[in-house]
N, C-alpha and C. Protein backbone atom coordinates (compact mmCIF):
# COMPACT_ATOMS: atom_id res chain seq x y z
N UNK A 1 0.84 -1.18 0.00
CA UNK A 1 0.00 0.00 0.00
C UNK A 1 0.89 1.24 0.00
N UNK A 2 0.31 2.05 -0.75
CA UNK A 2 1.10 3.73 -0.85
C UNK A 2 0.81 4.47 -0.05
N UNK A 3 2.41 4.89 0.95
CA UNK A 3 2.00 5.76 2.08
C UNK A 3 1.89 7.00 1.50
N UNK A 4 0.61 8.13 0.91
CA UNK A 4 0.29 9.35 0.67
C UNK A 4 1.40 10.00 0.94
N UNK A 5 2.45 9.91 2.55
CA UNK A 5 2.66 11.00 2.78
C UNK A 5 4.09 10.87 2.40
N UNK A 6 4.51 10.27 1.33
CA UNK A 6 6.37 9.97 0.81
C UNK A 6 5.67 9.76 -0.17
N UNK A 7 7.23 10.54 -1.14
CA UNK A 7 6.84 10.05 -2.63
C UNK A 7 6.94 8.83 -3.38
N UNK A 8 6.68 8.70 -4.31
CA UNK A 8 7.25 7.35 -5.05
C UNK A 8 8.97 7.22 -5.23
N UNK A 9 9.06 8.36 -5.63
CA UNK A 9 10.20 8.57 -5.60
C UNK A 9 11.34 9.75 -5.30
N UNK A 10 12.56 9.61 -4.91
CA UNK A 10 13.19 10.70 -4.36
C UNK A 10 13.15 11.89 -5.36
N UNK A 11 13.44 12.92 -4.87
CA UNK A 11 13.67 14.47 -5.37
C UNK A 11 14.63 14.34 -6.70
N UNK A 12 14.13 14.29 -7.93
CA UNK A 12 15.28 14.68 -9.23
C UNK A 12 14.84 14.05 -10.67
N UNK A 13 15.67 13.93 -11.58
CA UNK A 13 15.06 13.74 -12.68
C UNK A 13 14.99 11.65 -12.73
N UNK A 14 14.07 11.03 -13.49
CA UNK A 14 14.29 9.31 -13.08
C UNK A 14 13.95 9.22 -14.20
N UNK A 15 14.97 8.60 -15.69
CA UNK A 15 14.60 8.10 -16.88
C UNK A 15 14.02 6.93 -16.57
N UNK A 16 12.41 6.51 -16.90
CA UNK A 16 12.17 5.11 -17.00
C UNK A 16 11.21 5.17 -18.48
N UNK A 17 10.83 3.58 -18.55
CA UNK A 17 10.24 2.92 -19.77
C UNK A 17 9.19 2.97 -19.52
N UNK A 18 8.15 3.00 -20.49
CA UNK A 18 6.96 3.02 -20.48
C UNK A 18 6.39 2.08 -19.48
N UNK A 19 6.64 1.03 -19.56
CA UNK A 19 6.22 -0.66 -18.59
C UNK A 19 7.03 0.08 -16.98
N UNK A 20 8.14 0.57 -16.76
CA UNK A 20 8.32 0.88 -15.59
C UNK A 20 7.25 2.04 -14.95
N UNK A 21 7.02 2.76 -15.88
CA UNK A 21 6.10 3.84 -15.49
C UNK A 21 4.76 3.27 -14.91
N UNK A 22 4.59 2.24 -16.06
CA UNK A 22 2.64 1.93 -15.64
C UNK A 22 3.28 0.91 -14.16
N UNK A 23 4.11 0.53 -13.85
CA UNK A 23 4.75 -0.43 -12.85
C UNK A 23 4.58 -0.02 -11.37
N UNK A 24 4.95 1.54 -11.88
CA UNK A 24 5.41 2.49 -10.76
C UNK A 24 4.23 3.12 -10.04
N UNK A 25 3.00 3.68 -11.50
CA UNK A 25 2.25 4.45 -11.36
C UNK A 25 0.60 4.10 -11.42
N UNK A 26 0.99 2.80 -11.97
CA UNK A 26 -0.61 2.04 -12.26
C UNK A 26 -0.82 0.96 -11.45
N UNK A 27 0.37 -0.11 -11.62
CA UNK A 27 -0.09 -1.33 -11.04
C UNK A 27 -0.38 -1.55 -9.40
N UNK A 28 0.69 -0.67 -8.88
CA UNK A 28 0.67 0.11 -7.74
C UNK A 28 -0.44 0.81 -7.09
N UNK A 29 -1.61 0.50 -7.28
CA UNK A 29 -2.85 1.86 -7.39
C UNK A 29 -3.78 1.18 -8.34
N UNK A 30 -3.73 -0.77 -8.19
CA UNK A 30 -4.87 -0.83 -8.61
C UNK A 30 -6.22 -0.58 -8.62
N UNK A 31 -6.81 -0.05 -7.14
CA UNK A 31 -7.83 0.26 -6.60
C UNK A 31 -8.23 1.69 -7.38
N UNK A 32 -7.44 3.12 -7.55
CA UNK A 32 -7.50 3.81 -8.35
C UNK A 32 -7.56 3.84 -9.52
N UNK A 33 -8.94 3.76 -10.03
CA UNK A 33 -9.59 3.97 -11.58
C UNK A 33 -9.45 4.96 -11.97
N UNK A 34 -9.13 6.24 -11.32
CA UNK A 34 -8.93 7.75 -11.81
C UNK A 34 -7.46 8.00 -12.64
N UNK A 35 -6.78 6.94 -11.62
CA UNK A 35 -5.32 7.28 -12.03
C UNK A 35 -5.29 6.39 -13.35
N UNK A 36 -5.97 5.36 -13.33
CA UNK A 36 -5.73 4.16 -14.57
C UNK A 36 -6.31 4.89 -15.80
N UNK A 37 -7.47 5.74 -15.44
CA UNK A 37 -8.03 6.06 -16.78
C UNK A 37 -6.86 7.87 -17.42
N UNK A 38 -6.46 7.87 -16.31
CA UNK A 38 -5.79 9.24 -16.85
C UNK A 38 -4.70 8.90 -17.51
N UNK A 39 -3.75 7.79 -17.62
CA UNK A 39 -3.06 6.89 -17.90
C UNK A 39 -3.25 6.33 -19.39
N UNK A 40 -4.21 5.76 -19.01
CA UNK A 40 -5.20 5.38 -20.70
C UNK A 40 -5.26 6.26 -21.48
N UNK A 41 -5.90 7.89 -21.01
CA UNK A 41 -5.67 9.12 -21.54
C UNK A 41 -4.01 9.31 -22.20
N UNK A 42 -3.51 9.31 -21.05
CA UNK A 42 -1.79 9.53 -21.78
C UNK A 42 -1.56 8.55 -22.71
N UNK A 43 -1.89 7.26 -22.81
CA UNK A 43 -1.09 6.33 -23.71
C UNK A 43 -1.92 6.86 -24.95
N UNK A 44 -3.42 6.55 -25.30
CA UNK A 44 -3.83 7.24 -26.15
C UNK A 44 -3.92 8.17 -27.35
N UNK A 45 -3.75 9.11 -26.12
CA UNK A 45 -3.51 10.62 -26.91
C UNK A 45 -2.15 10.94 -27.07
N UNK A 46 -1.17 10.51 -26.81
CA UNK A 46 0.12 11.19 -26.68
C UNK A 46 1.19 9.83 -26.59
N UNK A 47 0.99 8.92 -25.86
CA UNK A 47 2.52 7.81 -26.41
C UNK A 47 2.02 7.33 -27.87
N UNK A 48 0.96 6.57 -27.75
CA UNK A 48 0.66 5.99 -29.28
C UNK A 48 0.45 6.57 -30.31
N UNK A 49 0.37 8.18 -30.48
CA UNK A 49 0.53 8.41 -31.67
C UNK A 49 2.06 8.75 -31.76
N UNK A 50 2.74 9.30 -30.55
CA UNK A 50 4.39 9.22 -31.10
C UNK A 50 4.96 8.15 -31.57
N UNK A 51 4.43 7.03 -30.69
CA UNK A 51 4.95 5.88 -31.50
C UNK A 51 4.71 5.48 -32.79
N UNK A 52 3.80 5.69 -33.18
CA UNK A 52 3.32 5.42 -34.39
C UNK A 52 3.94 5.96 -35.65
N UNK A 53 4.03 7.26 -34.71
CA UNK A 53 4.95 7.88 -36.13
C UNK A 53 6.39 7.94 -35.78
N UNK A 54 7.14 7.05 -35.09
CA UNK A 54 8.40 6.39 -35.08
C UNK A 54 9.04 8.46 -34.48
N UNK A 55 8.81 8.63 -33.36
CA UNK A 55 9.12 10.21 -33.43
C UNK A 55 10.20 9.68 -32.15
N UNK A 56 10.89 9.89 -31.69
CA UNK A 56 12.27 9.86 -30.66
C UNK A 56 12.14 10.93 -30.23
N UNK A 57 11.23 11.02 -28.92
CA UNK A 57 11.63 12.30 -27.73
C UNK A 57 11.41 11.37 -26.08
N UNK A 58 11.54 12.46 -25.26
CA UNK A 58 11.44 12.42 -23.88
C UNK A 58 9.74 12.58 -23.44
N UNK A 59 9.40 12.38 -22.80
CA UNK A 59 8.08 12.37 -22.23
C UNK A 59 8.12 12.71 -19.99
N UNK A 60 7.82 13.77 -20.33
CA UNK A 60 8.24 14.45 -18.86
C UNK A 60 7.10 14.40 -17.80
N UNK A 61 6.94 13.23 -16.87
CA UNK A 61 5.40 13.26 -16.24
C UNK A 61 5.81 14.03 -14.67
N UNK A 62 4.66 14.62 -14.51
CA UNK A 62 4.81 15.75 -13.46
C UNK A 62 5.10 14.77 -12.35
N UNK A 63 5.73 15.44 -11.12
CA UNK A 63 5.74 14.14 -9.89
C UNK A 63 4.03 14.32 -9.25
N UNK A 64 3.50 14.81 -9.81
CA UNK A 64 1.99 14.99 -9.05
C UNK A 64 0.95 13.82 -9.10
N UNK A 65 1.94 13.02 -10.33
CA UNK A 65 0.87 12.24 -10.94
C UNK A 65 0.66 11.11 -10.14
């Protein structure tokens, strides 16, 4: 269970992979449907069409999320 009051992770920048992200931020928080569908939103609208069009950038998620 996620203690609210610590973050996921420490203070600074953390390159991860898509699968570490949903790892970190989804699977973690199965009970949260808000967070899963905002998630769904991001892959959606914004990883799958970069991927699609083979585009090579960074993807910067707020620590709020």
């Amino acid at each position: 269970m996620f203690d609210e009051s610590k973050p996921l992770l420490p203070l600074g920048k953390h390159v991860k992979s898509i699968s570490e992200l949903i790892t970190l931020c989804i699977e973690n928080f199965e009970e949260n449907t808000k967070r899963r569908n905002l998630f769904k939103s991001l892959m959606s609208n914004l990883i799958e069409p970069i991927t699609d069009l083979n585009i090579n950038c960074d993807i910067w998620v707020d620590g709020s999320f």
